[in-house]
PDB file of N, CA and C in Angstrom:
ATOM      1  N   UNK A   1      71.461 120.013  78.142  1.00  0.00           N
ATOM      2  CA  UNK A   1      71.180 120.348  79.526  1.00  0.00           C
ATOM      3  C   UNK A   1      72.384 119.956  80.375  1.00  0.00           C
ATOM      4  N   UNK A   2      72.959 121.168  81.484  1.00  0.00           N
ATOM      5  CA  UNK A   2      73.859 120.655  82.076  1.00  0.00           C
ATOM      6  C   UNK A   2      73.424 119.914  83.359  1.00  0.00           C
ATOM      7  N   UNK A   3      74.076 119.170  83.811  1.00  0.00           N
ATOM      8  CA  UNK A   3      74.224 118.051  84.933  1.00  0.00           C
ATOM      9  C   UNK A   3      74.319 119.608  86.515  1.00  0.00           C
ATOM     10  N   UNK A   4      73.574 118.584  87.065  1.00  0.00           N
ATOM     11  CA  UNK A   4      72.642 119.592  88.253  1.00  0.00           C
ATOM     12  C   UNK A   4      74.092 119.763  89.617  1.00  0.00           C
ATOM     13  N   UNK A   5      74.230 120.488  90.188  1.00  0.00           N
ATOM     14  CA  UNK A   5      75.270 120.480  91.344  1.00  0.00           C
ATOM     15  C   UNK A   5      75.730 119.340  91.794  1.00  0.00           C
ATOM     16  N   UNK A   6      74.584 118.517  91.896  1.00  0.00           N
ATOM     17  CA  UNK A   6      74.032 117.238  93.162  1.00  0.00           C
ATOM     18  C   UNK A   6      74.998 116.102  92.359  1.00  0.00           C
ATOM     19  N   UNK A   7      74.505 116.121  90.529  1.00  0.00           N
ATOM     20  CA  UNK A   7      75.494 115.599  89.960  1.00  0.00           C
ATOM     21  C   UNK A   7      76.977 115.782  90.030  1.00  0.00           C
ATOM     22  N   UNK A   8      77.622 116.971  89.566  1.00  0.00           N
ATOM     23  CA  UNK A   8      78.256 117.171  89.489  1.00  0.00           C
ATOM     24  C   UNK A   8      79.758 116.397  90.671  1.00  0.00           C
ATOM     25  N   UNK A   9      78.749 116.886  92.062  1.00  0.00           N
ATOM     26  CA  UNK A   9      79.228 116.505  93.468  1.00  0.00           C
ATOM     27  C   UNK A   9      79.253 114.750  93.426  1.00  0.00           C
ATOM     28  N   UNK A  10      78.524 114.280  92.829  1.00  0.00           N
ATOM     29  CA  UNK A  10      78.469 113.112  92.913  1.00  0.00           C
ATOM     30  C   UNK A  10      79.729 112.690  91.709  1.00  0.00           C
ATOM     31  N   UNK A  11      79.946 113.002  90.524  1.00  0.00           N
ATOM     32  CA  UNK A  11      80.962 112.629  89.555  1.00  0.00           C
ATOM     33  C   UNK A  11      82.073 112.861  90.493  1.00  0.00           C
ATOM     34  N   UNK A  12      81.969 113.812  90.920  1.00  0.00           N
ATOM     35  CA  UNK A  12      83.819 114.100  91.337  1.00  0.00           C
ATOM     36  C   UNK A  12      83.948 112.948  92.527  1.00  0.00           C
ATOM     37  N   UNK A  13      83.063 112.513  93.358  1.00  0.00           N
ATOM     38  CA  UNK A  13      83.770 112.328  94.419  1.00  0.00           C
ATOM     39  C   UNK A  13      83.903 110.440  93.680  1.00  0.00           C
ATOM     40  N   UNK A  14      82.865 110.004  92.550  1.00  0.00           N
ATOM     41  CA  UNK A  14      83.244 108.872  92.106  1.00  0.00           C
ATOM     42  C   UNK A  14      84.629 108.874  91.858  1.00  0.00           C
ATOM     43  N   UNK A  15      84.980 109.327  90.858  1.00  0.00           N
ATOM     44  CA  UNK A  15      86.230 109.857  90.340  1.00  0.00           C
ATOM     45  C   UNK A  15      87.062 109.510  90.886  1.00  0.00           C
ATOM     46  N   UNK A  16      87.302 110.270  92.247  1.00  0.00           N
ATOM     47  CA  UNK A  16      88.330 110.337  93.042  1.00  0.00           C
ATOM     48  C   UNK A  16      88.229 108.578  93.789  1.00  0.00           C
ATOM     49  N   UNK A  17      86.458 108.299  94.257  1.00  0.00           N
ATOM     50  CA  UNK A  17      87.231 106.957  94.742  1.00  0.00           C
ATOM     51  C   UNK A  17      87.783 105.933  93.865  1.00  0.00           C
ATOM     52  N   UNK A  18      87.523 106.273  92.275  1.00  0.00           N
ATOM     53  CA  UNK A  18      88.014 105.493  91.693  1.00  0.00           C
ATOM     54  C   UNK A  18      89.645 105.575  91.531  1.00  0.00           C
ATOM     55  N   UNK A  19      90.093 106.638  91.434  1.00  0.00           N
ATOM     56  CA  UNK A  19      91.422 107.223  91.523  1.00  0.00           C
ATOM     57  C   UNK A  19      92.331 106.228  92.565  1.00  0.00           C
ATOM     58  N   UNK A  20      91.684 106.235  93.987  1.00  0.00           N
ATOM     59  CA  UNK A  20      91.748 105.821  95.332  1.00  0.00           C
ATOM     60  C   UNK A  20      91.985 104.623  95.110  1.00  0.00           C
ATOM     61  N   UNK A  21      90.814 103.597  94.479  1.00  0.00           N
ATOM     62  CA  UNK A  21      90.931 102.427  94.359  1.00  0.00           C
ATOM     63  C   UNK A  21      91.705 101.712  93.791  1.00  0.00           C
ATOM     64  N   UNK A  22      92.203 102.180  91.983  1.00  0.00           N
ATOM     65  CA  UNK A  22      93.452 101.539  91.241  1.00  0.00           C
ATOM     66  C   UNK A  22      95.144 102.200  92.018  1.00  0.00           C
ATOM     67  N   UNK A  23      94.661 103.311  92.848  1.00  0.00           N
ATOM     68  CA  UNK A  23      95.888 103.639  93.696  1.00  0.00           C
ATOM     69  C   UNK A  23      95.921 101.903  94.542  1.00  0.00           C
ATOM     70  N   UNK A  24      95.553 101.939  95.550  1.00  0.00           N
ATOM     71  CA  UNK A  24      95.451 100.957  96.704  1.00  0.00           C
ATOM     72  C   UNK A  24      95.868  99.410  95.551  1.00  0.00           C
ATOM     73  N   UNK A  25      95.242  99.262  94.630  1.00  0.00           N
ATOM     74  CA  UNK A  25      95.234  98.015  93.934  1.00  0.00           C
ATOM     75  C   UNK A  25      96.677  97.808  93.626  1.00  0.00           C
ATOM     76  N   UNK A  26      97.242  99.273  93.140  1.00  0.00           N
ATOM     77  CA  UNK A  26      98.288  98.605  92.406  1.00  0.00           C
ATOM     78  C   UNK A  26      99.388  99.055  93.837  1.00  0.00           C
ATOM     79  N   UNK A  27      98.788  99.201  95.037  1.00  0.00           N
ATOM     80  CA  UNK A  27     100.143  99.385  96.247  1.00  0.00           C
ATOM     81  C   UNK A  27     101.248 100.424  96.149  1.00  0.00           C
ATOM     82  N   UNK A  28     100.302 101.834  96.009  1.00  0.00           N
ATOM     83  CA  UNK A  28     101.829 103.263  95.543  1.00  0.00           C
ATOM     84  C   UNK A  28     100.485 104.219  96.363  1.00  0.00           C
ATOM     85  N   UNK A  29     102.035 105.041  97.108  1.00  0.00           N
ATOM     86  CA  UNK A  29     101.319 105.849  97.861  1.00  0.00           C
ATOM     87  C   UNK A  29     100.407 106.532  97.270  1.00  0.00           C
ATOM     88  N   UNK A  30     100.004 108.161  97.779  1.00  0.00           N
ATOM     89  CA  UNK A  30      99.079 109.519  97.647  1.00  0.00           C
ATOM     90  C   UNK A  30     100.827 110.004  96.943  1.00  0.00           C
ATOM     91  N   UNK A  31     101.564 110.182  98.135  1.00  0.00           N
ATOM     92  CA  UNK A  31     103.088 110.945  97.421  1.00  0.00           C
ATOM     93  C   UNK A  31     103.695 110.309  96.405  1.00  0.00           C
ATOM     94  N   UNK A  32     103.996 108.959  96.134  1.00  0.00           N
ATOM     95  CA  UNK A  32     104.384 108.638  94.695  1.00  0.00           C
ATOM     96  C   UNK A  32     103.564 108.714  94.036  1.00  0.00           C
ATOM     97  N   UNK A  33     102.372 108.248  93.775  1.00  0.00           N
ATOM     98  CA  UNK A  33     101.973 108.572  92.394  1.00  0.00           C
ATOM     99  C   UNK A  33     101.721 109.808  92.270  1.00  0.00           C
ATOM    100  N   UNK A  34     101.533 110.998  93.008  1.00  0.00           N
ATOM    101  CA  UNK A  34     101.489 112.055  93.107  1.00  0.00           C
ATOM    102  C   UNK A  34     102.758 112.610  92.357  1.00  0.00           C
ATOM    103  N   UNK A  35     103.713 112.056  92.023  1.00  0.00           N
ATOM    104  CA  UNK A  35     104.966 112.361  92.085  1.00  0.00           C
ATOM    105  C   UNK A  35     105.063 111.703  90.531  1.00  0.00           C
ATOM    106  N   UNK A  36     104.547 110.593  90.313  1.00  0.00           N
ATOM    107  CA  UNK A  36     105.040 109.924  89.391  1.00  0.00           C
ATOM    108  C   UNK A  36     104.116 110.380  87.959  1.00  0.00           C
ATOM    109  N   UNK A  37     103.055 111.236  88.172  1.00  0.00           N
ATOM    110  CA  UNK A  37     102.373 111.880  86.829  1.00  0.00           C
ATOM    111  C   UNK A  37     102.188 113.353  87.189  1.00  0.00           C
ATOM    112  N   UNK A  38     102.921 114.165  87.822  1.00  0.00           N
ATOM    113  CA  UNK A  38     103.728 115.243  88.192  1.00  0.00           C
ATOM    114  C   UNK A  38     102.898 116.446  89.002  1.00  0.00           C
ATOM    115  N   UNK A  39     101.831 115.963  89.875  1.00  0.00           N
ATOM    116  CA  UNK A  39     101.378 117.030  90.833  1.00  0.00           C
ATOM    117  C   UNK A  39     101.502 117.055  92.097  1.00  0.00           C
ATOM    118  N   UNK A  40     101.037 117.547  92.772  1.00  0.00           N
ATOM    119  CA  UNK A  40     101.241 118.089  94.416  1.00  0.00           C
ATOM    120  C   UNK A  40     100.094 116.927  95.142  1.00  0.00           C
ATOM    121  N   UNK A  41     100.966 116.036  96.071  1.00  0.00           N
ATOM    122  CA  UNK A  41     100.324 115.220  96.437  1.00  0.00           C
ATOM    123  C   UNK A  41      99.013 115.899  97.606  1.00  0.00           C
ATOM    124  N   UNK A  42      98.637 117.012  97.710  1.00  0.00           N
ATOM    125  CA  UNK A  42      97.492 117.591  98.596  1.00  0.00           C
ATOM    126  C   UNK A  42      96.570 117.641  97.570  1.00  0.00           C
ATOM    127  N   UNK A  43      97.000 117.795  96.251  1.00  0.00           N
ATOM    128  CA  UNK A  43      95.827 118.085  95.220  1.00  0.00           C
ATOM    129  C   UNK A  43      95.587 116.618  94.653  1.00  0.00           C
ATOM    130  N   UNK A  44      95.817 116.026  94.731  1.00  0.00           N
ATOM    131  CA  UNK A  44      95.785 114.344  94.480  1.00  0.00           C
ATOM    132  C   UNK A  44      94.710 113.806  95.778  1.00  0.00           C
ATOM    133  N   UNK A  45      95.307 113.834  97.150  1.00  0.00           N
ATOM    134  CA  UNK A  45      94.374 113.997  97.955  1.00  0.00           C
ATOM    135  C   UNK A  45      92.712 114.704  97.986  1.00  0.00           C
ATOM    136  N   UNK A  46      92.693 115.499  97.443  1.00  0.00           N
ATOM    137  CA  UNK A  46      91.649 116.554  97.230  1.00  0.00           C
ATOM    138  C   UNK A  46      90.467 115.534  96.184  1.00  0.00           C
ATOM    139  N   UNK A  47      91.509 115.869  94.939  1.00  0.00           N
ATOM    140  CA  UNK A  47      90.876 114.812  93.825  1.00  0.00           C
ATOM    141  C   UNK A  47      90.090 113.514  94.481  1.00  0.00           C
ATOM    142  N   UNK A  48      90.988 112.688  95.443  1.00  0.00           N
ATOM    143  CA  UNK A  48      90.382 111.542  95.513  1.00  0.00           C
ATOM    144  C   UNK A  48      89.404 111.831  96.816  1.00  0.00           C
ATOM    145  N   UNK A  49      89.373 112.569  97.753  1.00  0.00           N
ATOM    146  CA  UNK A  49      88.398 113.189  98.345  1.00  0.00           C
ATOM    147  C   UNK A  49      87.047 113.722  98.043  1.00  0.00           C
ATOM    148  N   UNK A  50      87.314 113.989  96.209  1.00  0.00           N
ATOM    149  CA  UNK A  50      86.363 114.611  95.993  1.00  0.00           C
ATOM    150  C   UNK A  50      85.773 115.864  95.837  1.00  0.00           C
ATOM    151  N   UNK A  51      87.013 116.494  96.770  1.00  0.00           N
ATOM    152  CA  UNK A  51      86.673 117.747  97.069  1.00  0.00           C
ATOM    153  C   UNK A  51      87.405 119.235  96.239  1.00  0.00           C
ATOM    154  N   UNK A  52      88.208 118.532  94.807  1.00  0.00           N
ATOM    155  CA  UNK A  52      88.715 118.754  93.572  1.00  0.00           C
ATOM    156  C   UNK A  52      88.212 118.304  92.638  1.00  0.00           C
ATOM    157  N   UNK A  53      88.191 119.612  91.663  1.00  0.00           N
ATOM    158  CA  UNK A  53      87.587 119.539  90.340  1.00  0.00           C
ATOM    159  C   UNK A  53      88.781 118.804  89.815  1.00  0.00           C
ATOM    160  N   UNK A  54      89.077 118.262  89.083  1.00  0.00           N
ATOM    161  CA  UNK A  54      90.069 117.531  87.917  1.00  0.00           C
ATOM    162  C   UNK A  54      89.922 117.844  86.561  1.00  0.00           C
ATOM    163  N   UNK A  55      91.263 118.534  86.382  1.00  0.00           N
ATOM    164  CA  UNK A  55      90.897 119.059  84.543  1.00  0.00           C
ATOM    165  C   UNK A  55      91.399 117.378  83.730  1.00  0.00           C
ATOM    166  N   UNK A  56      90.778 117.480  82.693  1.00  0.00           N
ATOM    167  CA  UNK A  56      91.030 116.738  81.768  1.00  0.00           C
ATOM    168  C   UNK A  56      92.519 116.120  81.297  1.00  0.00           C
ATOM    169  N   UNK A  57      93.525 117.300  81.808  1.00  0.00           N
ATOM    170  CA  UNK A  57      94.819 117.332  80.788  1.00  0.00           C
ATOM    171  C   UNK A  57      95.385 116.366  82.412  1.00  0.00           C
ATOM    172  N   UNK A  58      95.336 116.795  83.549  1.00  0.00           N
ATOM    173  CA  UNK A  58      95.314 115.906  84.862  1.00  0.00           C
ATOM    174  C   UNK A  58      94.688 114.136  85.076  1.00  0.00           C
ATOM    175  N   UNK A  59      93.526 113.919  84.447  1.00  0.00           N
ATOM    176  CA  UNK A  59      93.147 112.762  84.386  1.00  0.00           C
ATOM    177  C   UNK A  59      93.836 111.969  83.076  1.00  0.00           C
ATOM    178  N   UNK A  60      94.103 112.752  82.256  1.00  0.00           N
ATOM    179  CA  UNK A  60      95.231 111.953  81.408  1.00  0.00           C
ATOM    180  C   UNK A  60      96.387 111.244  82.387  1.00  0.00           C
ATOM    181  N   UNK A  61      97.023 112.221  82.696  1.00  0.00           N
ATOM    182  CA  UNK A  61      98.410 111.872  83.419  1.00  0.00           C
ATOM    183  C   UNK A  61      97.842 110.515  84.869  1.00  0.00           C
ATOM    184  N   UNK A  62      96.755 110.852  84.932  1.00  0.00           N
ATOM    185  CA  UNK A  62      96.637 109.937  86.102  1.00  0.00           C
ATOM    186  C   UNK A  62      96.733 108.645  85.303  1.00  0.00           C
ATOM    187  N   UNK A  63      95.375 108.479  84.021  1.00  0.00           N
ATOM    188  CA  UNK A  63      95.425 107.084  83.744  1.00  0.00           C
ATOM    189  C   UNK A  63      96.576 106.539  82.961  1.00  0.00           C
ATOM    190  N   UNK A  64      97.477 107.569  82.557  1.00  0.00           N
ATOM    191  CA  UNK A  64      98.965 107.285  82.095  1.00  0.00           C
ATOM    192  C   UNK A  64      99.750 106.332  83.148  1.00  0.00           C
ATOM    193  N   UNK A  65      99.375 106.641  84.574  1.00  0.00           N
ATOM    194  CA  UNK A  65     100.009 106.746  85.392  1.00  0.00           C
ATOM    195  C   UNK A  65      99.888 105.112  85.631  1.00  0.00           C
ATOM    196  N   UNK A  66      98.382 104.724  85.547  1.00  0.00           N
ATOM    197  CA  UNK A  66      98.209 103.769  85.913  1.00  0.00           C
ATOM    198  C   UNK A  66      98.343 102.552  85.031  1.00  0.00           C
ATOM    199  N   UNK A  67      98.711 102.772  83.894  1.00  0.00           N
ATOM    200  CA  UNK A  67      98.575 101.958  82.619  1.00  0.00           C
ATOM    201  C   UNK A  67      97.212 101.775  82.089  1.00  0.00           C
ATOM    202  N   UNK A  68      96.404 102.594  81.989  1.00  0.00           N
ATOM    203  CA  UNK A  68      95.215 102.212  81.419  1.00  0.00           C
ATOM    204  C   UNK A  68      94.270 103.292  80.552  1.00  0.00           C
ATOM    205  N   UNK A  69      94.106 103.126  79.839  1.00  0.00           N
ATOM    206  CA  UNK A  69      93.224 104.266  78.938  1.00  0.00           C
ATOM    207  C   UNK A  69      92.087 105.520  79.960  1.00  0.00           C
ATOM    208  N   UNK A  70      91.599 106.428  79.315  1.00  0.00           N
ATOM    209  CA  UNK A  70      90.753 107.114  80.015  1.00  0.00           C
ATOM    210  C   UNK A  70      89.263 106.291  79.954  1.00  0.00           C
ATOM    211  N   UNK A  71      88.827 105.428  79.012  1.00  0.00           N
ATOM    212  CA  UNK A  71      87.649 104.689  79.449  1.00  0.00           C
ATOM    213  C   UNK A  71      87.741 103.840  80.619  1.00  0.00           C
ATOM    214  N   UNK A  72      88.865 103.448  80.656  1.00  0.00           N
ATOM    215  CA  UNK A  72      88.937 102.221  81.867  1.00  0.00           C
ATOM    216  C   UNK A  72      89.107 103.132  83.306  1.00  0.00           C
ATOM    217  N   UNK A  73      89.690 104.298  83.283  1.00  0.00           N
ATOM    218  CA  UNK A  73      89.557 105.100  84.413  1.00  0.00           C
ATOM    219  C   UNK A  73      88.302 105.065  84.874  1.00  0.00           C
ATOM    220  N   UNK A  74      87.328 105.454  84.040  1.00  0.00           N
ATOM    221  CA  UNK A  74      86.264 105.799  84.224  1.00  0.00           C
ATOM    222  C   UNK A  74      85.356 104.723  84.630  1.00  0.00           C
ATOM    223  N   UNK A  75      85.324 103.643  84.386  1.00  0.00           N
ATOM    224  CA  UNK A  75      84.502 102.133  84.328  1.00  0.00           C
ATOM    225  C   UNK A  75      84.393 102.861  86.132  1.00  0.00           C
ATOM    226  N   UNK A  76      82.699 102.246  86.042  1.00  0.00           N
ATOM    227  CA  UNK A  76      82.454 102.383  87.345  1.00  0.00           C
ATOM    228  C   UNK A  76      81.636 103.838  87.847  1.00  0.00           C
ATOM    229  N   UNK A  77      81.980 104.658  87.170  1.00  0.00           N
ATOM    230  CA  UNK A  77      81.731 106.093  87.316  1.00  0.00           C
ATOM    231  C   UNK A  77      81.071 106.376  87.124  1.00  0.00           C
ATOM    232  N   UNK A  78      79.420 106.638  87.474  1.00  0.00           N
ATOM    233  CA  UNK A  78      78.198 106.678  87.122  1.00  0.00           C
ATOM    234  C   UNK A  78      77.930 108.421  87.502  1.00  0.00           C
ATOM    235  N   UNK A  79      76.953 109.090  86.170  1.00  0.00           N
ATOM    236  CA  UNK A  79      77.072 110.310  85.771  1.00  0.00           C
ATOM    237  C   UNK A  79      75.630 110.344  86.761  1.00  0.00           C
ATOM    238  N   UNK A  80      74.956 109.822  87.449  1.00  0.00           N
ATOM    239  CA  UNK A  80      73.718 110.277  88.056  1.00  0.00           C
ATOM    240  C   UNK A  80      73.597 109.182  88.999  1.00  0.00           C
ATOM    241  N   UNK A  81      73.134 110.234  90.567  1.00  0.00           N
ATOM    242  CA  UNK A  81      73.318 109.457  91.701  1.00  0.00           C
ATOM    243  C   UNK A  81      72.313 108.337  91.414  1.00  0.00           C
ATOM    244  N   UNK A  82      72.137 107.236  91.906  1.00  0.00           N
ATOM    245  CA  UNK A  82      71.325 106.321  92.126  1.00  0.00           C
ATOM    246  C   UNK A  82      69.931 106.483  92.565  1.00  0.00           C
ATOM    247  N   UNK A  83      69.458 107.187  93.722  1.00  0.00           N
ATOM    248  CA  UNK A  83      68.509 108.253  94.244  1.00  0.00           C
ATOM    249  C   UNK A  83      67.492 108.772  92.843  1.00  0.00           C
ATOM    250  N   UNK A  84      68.534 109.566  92.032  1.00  0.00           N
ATOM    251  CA  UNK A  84      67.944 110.286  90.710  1.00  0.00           C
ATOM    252  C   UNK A  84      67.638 109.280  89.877  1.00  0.00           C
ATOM    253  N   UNK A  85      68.413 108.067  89.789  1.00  0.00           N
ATOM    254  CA  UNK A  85      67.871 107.309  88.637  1.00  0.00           C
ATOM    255  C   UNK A  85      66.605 106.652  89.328  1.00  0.00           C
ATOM    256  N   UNK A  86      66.622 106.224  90.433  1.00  0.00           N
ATOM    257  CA  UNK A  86      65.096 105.560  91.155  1.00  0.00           C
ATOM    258  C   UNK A  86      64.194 106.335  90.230  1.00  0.00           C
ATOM    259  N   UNK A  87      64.035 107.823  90.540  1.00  0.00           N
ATOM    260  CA  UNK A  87      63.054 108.453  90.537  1.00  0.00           C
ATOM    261  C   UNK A  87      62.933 108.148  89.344  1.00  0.00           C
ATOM    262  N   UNK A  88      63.808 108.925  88.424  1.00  0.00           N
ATOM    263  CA  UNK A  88      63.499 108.845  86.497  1.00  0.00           C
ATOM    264  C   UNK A  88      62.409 107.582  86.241  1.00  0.00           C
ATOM    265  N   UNK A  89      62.962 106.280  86.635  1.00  0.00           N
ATOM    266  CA  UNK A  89      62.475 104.836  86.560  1.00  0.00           C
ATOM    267  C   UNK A  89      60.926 104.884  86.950  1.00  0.00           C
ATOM    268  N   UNK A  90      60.594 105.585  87.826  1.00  0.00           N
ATOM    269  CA  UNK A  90      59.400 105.206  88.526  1.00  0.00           C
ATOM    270  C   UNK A  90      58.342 105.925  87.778  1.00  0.00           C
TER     271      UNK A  90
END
């Protein structure tokens, strides 16, 4: 079964604040690291906005970027809003 819009909307925009967050941690702009795992810093923006899909071969280069594997990108990134899991639970 695929993951519902609501999901979907909800993965990406984790994603991106996670993107956001090891950005800010490690102190490098939107334009350098944008620069430094080789895309267009508006689509980097987007990504961490949320408001970009992110292919796979892209989230490589990011967690390249950052020194850290694609699980550790992900830590944090929960595949179903909170809202949806209440309900499941109840």
């Amino acid at each position: 079964m695929g993951a519902s819009k609501e999901q979907q909307d909800h993965i990406r925009r984790n994603i991106g604040r996670r993107i956001g967050v090891l950005r800010d941690a490690q102190a490098i702009s939107q334009s350098k690291f944008a620069m430094m795992v080789g895309m267009d810093r508006s689509y980097l923006n987007e990504i961490e906005h949320g408001t970009r899909n992110v292919s796979l071969s892209y989230l490589v280069r990011i967690a390249r970027g950052f020194g850290i594997t694609l699980s550790e990108l992900f830590e944090g990134v929960d595949d179903v809003p909170s809202q949806a899991r209440e309900l499941r639970q109840a």
